[in-house]
C-alpha atoms as a PDB file:
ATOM      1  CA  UNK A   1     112.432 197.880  61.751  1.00  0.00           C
ATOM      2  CA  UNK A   2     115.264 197.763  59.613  1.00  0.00           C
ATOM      3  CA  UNK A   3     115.829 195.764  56.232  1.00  0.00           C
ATOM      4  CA  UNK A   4     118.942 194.253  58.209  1.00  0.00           C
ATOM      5  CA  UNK A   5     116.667 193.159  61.376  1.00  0.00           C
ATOM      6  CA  UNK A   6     114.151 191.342  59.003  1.00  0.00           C
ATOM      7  CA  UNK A   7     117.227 189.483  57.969  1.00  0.00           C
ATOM      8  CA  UNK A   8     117.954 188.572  61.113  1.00  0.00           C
ATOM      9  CA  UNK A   9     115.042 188.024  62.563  1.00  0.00           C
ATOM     10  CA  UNK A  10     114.249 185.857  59.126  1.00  0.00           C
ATOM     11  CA  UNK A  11     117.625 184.041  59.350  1.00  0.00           C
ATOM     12  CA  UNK A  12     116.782 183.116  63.012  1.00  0.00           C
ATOM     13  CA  UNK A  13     113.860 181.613  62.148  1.00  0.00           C
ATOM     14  CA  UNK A  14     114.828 179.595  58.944  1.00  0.00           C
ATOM     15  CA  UNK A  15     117.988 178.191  61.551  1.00  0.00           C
ATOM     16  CA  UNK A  16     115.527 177.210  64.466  1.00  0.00           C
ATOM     17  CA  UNK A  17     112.718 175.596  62.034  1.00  0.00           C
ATOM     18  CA  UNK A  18     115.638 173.135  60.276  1.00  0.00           C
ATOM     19  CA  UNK A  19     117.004 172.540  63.798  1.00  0.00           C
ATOM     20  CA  UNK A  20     113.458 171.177  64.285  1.00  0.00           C
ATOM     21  CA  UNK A  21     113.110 169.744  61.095  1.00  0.00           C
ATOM     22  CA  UNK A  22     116.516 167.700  62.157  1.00  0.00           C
ATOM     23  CA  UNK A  23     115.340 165.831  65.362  1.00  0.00           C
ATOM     24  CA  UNK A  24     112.517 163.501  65.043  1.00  0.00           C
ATOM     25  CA  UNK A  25     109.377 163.276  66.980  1.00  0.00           C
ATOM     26  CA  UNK A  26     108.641 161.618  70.000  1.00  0.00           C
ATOM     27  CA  UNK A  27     105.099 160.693  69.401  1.00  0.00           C
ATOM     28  CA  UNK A  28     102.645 159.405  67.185  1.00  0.00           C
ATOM     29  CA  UNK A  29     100.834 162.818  67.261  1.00  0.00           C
ATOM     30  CA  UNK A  30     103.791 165.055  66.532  1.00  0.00           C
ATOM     31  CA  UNK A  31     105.072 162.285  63.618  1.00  0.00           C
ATOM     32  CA  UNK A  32     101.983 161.980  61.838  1.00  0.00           C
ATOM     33  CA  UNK A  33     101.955 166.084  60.919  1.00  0.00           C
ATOM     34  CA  UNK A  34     105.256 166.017  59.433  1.00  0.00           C
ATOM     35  CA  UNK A  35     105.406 166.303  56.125  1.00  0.00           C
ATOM     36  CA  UNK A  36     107.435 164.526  53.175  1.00  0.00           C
ATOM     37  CA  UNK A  37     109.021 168.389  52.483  1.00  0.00           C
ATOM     38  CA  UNK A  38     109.816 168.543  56.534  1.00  0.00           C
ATOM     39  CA  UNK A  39     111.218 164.684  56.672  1.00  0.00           C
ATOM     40  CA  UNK A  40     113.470 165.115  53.268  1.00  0.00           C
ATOM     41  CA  UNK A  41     115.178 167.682  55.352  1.00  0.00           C
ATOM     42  CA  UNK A  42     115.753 165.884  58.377  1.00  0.00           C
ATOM     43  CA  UNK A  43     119.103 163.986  58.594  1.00  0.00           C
ATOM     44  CA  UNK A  44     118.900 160.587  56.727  1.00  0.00           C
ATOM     45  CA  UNK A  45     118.780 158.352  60.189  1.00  0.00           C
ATOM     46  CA  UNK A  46     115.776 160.172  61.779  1.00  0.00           C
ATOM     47  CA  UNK A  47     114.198 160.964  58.766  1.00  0.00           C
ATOM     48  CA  UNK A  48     114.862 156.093  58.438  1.00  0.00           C
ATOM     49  CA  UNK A  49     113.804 155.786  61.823  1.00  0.00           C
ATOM     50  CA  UNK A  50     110.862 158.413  61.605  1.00  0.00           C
ATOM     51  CA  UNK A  51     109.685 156.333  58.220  1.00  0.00           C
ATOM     52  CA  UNK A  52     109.979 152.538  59.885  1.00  0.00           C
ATOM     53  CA  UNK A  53     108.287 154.007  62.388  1.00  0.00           C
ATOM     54  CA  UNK A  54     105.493 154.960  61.275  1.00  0.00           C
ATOM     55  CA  UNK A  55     105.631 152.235  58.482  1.00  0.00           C
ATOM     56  CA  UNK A  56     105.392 150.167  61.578  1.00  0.00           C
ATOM     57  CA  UNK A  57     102.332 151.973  62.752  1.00  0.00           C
ATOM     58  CA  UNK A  58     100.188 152.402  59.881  1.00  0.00           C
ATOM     59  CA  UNK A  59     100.775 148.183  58.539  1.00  0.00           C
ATOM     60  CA  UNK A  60      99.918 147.353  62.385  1.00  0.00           C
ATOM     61  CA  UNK A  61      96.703 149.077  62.048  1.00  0.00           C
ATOM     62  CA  UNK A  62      96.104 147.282  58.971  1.00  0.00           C
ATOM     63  CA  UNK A  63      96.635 144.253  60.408  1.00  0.00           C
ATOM     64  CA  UNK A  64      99.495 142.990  58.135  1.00  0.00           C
ATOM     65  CA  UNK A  65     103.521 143.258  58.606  1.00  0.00           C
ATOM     66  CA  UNK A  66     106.053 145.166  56.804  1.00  0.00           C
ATOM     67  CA  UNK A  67     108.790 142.705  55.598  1.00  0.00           C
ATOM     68  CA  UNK A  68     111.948 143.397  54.943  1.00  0.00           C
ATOM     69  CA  UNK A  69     113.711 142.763  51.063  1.00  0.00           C
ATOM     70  CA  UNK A  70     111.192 143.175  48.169  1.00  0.00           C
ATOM     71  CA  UNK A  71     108.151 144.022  48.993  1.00  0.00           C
ATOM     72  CA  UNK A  72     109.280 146.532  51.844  1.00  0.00           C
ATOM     73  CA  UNK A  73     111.845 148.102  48.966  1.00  0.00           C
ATOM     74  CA  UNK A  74     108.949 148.243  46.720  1.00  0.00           C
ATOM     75  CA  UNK A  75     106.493 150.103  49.492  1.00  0.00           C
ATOM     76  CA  UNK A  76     109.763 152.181  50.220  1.00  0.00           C
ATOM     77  CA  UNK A  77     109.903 152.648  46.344  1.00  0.00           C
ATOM     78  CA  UNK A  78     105.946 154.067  45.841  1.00  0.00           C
ATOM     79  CA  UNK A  79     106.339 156.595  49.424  1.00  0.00           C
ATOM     80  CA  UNK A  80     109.180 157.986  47.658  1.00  0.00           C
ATOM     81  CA  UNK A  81     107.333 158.544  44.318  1.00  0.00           C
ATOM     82  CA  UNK A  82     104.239 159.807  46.642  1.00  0.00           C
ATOM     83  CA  UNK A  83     106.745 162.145  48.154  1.00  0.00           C
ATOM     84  CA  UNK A  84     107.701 163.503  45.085  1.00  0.00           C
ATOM     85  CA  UNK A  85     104.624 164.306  43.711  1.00  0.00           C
ATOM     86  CA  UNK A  86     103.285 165.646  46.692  1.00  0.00           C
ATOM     87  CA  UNK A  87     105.953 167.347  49.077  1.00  0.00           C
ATOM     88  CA  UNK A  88     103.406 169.151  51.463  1.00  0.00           C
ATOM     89  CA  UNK A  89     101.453 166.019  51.709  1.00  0.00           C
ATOM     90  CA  UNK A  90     102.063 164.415  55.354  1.00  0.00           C
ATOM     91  CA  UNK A  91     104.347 161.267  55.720  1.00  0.00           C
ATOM     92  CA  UNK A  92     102.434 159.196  57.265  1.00  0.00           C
ATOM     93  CA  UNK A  93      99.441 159.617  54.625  1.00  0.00           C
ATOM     94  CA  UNK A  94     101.920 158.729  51.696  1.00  0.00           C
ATOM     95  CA  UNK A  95     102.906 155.556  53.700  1.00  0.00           C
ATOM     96  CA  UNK A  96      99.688 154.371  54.271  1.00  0.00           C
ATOM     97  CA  UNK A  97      98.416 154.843  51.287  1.00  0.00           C
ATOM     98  CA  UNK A  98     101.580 152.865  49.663  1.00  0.00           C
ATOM     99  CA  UNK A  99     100.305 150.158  52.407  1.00  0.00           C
ATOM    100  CA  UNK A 100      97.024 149.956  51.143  1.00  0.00           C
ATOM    101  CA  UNK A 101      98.008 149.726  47.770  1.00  0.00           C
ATOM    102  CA  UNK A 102     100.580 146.362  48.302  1.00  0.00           C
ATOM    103  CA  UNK A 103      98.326 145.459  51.098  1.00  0.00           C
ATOM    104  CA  UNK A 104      97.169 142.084  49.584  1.00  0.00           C
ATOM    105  CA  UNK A 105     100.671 141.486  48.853  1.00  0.00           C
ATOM    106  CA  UNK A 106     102.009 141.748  52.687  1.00  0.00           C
ATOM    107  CA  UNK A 107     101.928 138.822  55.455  1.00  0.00           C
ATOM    108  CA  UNK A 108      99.100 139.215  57.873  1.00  0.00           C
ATOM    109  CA  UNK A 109      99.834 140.240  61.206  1.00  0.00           C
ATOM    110  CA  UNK A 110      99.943 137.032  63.931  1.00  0.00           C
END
């Protein structure tokens, strides 16, 4: 192969992996393996809806309730830092974590 077919063949493959990284998942099993690196370049309403939902997920398992003001900007506030540190880390492990940390701060689950 040529140099210029690599490129192409490279430059096809960088386009269809962001066109992926831009829709988000249908199901829990496909959202819990993206990671913070993959969701920060998703488009900034799936990459919301993909976080909420999986906020959602990991506070119902923990039997308490993600509100919304303070406490959810503050959660919001520590995945972002987890993020940060730890791009390749998956989403859904940063936000539960961040749960865990504020959970005897959050309402209980009725």
């Amino acid at each position: 192969m040529t140099s210029r077919t690599l490129f192409v063949a490279g430059a096809l493959l960088l386009a269809s992996t962001a066109a992926q990284a831009q829709v988000a998942p249908t199901n829990f099993d496909q959202a819990a393996y993206i990671t913070c690196k993959e969701a920060h370049a998703m488009a900034p309403e799936p990459r919301k809806m993909l976080a909420t939902y999986l906020a959602n997920h990991a506070a119902a398992y923990r039997g308490v309730v993600v509100p919304d003001g303070d406490l959810g900007t503050h959660i919001a506030l520590l995945v972002r830092g987890g993020c940060t540190l730890a791009p390749d880390a998956y989403l859904f492990t940063v936000i539960d974590r961040a749960i865990l940390a504020e959970m005897a701060k959050l309402p209980k689950r009725k």
